[in-house]
PDB file of N, CA and C in Angstrom:
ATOM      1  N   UNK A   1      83.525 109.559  98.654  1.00  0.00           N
ATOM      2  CA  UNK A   1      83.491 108.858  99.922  1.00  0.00           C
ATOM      3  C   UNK A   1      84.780 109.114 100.693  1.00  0.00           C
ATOM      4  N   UNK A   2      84.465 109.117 102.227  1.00  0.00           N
ATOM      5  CA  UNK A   2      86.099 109.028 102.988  1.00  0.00           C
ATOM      6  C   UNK A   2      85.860 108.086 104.042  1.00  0.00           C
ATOM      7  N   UNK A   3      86.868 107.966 104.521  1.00  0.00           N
ATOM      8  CA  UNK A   3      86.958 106.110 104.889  1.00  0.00           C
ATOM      9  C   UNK A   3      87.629 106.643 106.310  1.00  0.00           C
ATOM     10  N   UNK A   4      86.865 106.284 107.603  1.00  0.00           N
ATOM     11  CA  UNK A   4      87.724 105.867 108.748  1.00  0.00           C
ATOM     12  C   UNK A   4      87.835 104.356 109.207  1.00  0.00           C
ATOM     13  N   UNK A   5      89.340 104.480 109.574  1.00  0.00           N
ATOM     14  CA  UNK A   5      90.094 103.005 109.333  1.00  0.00           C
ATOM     15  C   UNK A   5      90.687 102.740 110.475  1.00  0.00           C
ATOM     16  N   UNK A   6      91.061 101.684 111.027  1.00  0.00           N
ATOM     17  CA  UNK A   6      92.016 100.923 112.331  1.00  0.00           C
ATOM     18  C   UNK A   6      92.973 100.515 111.730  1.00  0.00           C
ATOM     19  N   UNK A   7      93.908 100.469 111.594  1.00  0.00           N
ATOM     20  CA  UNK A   7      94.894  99.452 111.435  1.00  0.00           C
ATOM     21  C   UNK A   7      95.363  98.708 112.722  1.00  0.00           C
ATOM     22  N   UNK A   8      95.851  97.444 112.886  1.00  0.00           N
ATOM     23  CA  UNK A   8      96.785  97.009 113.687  1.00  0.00           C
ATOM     24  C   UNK A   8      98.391  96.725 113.503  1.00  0.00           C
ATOM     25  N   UNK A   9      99.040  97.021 114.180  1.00  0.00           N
ATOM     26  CA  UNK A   9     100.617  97.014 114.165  1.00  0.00           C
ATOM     27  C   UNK A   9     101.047  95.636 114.100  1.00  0.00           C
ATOM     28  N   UNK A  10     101.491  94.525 112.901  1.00  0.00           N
ATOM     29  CA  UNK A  10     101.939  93.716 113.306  1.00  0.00           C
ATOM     30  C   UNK A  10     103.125  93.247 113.993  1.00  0.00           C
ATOM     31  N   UNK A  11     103.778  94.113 114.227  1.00  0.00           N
ATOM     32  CA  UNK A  11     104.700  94.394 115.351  1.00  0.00           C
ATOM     33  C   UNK A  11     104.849  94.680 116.383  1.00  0.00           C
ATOM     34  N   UNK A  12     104.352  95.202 116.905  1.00  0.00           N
ATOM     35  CA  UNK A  12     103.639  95.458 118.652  1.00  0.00           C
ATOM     36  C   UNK A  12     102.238  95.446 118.348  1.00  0.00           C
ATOM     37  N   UNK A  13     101.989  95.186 117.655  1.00  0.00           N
ATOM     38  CA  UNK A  13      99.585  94.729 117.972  1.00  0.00           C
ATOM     39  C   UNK A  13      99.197  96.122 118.535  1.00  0.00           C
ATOM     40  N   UNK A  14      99.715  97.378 118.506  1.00  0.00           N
ATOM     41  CA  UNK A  14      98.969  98.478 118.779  1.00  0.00           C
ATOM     42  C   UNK A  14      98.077  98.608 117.667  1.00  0.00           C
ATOM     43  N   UNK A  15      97.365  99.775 117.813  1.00  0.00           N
ATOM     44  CA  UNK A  15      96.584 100.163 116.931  1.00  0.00           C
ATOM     45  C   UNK A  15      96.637 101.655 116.351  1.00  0.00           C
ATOM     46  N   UNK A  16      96.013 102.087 115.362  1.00  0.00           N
ATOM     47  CA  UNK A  16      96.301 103.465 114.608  1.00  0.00           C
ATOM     48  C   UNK A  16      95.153 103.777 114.049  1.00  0.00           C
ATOM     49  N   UNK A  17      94.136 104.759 114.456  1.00  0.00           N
ATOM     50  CA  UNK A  17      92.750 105.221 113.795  1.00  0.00           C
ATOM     51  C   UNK A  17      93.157 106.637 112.986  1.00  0.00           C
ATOM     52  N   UNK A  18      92.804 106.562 111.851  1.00  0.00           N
ATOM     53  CA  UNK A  18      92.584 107.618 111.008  1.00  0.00           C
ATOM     54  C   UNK A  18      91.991 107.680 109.959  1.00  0.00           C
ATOM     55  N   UNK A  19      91.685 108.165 109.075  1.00  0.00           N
ATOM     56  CA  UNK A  19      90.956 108.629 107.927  1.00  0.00           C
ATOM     57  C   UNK A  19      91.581 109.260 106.649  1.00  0.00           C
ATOM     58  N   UNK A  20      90.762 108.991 105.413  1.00  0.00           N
ATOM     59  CA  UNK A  20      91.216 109.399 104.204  1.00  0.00           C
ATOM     60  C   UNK A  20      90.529 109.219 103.420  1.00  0.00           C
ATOM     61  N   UNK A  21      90.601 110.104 102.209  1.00  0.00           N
ATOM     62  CA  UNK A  21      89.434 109.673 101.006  1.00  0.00           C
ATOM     63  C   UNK A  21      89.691 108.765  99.771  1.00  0.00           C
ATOM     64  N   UNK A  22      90.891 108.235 100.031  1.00  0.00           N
ATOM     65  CA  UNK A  22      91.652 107.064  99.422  1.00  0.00           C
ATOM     66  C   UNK A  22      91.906 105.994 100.339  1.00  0.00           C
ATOM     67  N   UNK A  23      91.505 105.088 100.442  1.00  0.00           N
ATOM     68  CA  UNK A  23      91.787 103.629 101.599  1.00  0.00           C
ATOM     69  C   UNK A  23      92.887 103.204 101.363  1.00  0.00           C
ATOM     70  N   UNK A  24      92.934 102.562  99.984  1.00  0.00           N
ATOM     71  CA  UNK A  24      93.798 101.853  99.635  1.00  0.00           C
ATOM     72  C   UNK A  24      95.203 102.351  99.381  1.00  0.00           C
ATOM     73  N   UNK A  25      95.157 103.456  98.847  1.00  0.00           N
ATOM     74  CA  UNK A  25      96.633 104.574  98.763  1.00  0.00           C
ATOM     75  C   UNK A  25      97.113 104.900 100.205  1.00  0.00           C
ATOM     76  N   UNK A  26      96.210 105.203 101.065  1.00  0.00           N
ATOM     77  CA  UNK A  26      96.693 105.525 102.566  1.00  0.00           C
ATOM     78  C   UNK A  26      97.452 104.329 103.151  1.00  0.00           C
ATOM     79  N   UNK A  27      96.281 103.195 103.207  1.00  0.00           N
ATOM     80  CA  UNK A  27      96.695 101.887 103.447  1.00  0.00           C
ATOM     81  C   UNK A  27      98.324 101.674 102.768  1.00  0.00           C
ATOM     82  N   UNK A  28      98.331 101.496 102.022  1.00  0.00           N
ATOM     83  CA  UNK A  28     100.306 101.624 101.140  1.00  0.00           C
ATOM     84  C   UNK A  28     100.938 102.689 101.643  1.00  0.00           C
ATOM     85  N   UNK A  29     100.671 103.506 101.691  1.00  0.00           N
ATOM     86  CA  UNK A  29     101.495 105.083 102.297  1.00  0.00           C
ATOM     87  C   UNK A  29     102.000 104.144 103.863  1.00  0.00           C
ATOM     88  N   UNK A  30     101.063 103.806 104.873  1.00  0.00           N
ATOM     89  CA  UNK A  30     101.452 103.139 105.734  1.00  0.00           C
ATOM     90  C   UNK A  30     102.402 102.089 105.796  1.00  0.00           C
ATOM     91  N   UNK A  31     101.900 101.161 105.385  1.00  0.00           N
ATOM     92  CA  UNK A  31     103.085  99.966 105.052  1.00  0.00           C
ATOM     93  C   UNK A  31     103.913 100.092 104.360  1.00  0.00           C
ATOM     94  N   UNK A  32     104.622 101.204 103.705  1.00  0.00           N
ATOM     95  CA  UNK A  32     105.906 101.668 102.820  1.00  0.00           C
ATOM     96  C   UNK A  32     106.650 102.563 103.805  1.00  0.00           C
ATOM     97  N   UNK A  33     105.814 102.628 105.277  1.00  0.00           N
ATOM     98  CA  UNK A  33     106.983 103.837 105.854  1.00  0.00           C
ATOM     99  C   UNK A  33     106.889 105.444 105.598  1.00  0.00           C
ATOM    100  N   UNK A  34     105.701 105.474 104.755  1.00  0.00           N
ATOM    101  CA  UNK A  34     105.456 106.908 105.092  1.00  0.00           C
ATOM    102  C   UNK A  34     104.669 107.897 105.754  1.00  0.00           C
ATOM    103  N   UNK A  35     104.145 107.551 106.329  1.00  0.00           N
ATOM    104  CA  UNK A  35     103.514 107.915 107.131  1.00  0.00           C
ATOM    105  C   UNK A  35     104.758 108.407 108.501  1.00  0.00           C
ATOM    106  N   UNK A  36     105.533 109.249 108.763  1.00  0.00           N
ATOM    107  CA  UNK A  36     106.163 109.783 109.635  1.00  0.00           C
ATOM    108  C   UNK A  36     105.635 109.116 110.811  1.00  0.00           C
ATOM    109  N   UNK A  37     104.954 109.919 111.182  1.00  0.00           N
ATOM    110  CA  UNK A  37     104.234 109.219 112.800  1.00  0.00           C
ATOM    111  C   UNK A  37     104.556 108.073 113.504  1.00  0.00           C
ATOM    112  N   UNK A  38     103.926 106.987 112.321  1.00  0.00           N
ATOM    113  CA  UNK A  38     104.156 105.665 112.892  1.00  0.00           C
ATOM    114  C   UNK A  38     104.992 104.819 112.119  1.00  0.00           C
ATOM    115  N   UNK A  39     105.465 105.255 111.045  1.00  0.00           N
ATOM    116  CA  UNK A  39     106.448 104.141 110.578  1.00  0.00           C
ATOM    117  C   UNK A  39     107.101 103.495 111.030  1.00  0.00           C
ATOM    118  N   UNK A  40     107.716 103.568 112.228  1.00  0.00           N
ATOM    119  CA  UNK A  40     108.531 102.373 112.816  1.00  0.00           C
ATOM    120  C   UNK A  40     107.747 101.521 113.289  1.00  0.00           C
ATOM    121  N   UNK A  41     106.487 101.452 113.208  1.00  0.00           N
ATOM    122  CA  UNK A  41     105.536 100.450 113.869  1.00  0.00           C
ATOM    123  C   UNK A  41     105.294  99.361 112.735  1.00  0.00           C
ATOM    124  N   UNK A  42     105.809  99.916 111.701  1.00  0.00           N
ATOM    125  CA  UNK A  42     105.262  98.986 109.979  1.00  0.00           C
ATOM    126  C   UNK A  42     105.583  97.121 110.636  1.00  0.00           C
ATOM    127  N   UNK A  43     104.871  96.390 109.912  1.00  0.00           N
ATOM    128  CA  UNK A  43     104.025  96.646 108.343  1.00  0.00           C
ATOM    129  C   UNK A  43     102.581  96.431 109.730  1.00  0.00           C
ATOM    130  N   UNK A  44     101.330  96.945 109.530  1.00  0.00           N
ATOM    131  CA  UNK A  44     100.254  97.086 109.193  1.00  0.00           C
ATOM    132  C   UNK A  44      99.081  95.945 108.644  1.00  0.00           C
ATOM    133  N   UNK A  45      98.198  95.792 109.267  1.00  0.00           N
ATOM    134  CA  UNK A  45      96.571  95.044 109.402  1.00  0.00           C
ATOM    135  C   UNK A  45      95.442  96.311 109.203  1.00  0.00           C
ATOM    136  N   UNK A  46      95.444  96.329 108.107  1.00  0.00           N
ATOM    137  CA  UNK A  46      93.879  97.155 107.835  1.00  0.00           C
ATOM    138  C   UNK A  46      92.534  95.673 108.846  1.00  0.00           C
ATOM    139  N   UNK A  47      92.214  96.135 109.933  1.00  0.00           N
ATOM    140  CA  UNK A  47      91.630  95.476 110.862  1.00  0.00           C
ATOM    141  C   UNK A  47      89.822  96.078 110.286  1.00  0.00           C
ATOM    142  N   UNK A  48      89.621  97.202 110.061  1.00  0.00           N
ATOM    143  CA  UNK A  48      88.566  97.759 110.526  1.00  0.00           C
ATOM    144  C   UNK A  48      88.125  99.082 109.347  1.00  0.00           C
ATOM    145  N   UNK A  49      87.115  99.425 108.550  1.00  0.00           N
ATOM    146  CA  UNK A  49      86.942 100.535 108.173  1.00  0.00           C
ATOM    147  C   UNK A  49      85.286 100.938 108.246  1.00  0.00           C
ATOM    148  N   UNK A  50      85.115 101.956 107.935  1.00  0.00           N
ATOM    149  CA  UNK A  50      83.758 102.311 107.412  1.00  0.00           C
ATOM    150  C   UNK A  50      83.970 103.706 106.475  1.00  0.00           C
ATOM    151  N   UNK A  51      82.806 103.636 105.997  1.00  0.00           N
ATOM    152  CA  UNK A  51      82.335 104.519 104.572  1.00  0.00           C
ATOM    153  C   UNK A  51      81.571 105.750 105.056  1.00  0.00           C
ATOM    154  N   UNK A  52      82.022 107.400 105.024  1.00  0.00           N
ATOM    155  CA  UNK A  52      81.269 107.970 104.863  1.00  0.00           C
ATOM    156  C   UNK A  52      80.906 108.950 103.661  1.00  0.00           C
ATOM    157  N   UNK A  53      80.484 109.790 104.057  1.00  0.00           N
ATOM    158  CA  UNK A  53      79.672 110.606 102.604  1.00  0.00           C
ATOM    159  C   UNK A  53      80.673 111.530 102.689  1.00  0.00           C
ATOM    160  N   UNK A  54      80.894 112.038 103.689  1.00  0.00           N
ATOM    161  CA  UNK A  54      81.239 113.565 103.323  1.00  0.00           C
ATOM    162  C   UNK A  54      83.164 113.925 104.639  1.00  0.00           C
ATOM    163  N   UNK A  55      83.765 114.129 104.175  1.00  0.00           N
ATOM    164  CA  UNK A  55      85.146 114.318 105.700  1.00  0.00           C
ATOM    165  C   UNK A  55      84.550 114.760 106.307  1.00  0.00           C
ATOM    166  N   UNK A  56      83.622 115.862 106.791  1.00  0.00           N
ATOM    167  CA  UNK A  56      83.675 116.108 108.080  1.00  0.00           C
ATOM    168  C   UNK A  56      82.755 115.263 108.907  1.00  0.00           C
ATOM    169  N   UNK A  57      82.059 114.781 108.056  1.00  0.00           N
ATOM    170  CA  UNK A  57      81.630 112.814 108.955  1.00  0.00           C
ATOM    171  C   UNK A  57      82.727 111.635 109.331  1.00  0.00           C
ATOM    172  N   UNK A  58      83.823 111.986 108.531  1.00  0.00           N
ATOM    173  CA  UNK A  58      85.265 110.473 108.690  1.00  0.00           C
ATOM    174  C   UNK A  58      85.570 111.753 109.435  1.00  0.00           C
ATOM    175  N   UNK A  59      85.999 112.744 109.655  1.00  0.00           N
ATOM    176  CA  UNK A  59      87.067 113.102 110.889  1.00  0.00           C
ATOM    177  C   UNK A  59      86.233 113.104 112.452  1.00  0.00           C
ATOM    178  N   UNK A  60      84.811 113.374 112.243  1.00  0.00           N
ATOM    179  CA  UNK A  60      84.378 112.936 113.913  1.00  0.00           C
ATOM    180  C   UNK A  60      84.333 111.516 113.832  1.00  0.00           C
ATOM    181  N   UNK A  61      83.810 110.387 112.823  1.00  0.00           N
ATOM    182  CA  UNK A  61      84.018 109.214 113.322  1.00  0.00           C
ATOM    183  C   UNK A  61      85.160 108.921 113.820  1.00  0.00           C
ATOM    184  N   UNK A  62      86.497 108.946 113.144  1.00  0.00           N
ATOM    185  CA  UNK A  62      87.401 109.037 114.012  1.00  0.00           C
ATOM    186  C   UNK A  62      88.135 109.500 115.221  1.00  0.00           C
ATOM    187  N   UNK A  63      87.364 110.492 115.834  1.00  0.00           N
ATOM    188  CA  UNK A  63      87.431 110.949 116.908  1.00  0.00           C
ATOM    189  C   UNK A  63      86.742 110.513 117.632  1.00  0.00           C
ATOM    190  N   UNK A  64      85.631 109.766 117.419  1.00  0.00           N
ATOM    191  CA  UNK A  64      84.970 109.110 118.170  1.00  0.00           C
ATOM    192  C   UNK A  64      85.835 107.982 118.371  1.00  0.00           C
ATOM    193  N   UNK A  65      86.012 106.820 117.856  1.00  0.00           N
ATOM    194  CA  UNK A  65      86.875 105.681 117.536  1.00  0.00           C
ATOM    195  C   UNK A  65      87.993 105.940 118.726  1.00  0.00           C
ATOM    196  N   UNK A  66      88.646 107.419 118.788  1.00  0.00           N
ATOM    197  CA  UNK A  66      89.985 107.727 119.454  1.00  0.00           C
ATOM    198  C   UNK A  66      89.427 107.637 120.967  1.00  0.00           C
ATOM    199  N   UNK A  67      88.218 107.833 120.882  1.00  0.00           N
ATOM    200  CA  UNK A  67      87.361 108.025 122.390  1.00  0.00           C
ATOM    201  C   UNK A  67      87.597 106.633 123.836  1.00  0.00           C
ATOM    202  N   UNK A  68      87.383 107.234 124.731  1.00  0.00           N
ATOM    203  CA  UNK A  68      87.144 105.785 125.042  1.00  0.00           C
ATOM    204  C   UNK A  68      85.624 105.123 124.892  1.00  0.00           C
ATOM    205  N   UNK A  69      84.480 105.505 124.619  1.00  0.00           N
ATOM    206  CA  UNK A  69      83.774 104.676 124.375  1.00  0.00           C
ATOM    207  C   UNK A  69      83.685 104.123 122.747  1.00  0.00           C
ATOM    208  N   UNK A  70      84.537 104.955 121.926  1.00  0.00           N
ATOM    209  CA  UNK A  70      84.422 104.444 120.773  1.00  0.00           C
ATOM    210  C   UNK A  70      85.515 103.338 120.343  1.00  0.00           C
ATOM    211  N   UNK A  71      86.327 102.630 122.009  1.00  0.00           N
ATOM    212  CA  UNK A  71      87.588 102.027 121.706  1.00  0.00           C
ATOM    213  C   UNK A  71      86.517 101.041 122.521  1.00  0.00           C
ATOM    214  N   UNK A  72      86.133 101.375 123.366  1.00  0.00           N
ATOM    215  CA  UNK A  72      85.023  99.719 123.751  1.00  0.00           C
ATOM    216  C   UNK A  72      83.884  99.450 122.599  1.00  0.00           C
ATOM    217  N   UNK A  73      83.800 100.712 121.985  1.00  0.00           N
ATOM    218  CA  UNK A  73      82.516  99.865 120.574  1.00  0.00           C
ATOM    219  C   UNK A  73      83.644  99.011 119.637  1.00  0.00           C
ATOM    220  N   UNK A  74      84.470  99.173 119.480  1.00  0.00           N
ATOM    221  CA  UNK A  74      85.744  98.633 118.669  1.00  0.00           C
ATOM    222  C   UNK A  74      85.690  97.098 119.170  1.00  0.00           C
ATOM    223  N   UNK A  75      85.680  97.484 120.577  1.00  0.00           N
ATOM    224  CA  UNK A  75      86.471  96.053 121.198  1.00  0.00           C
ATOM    225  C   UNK A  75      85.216  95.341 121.201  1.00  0.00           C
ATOM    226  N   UNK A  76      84.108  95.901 121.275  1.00  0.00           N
ATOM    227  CA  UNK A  76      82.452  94.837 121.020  1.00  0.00           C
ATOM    228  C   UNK A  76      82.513  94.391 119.644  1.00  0.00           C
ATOM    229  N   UNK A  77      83.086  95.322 118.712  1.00  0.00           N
ATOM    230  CA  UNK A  77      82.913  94.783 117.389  1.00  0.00           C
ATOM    231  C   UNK A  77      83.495  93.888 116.789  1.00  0.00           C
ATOM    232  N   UNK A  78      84.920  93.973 116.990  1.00  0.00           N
ATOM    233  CA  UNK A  78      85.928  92.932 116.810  1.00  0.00           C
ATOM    234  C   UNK A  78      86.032  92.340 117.501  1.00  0.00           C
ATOM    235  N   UNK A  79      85.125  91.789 118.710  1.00  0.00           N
ATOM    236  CA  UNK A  79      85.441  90.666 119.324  1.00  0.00           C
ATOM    237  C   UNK A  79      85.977  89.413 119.166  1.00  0.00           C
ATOM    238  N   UNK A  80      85.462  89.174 118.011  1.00  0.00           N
ATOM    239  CA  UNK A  80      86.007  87.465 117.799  1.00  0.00           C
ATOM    240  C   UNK A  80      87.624  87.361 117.059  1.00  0.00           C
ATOM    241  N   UNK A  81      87.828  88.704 116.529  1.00  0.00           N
ATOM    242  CA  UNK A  81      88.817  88.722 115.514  1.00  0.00           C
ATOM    243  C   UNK A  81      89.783  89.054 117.183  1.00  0.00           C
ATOM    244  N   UNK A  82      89.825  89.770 118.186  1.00  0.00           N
ATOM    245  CA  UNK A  82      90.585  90.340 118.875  1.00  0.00           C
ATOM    246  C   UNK A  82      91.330  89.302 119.893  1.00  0.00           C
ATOM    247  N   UNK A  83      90.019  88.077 120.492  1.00  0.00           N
ATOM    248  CA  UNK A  83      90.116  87.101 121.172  1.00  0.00           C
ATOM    249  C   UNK A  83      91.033  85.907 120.250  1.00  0.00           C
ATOM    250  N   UNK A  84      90.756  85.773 118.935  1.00  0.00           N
ATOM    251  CA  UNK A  84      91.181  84.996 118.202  1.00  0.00           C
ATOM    252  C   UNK A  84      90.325  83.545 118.308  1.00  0.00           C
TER     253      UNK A  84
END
């Protein structure tokens, strides 16, 4: 299985879409600061994932996700969590 994921920044509340075939190891790679990219944004809200079969299904979901209509299916989905 590979997993595309949201996190939210609990530090500025941005957000970060990507993918991996480990959740939970990625998820820690993030909140330990390694992840180059965004580490200064740490620590991290696993907000959001889904399950696919195969990567080259998690790397277009996530490109979709990066989309703008796949950032308003986001914002339909998490509605209640986003509004609070």
């Amino acid at each position: 299985m590979f997993y595309t994921y949201v996190l939210q920044s609990i530090k500025d509340k941005d957000f970060y879409t990507g993918f991996t075939k480990n959740l939970k190891l990625r998820f820690e790679q993030h909140n330990k600061g390694q992840v180059e990219s965004i580490k200064e944004r740490c620590p991290f809200k696993l907000i959001y994932y889904e399950a696919c079969l195969d990567e080259i299904d998690a790397k277009k979901r996530e490109k979709y996700l990066k989309s703008y209509n796949g950032k308003m299916f986001l914002k339909k989905r998490l509605k209640s969590y986003l509004t609070g």
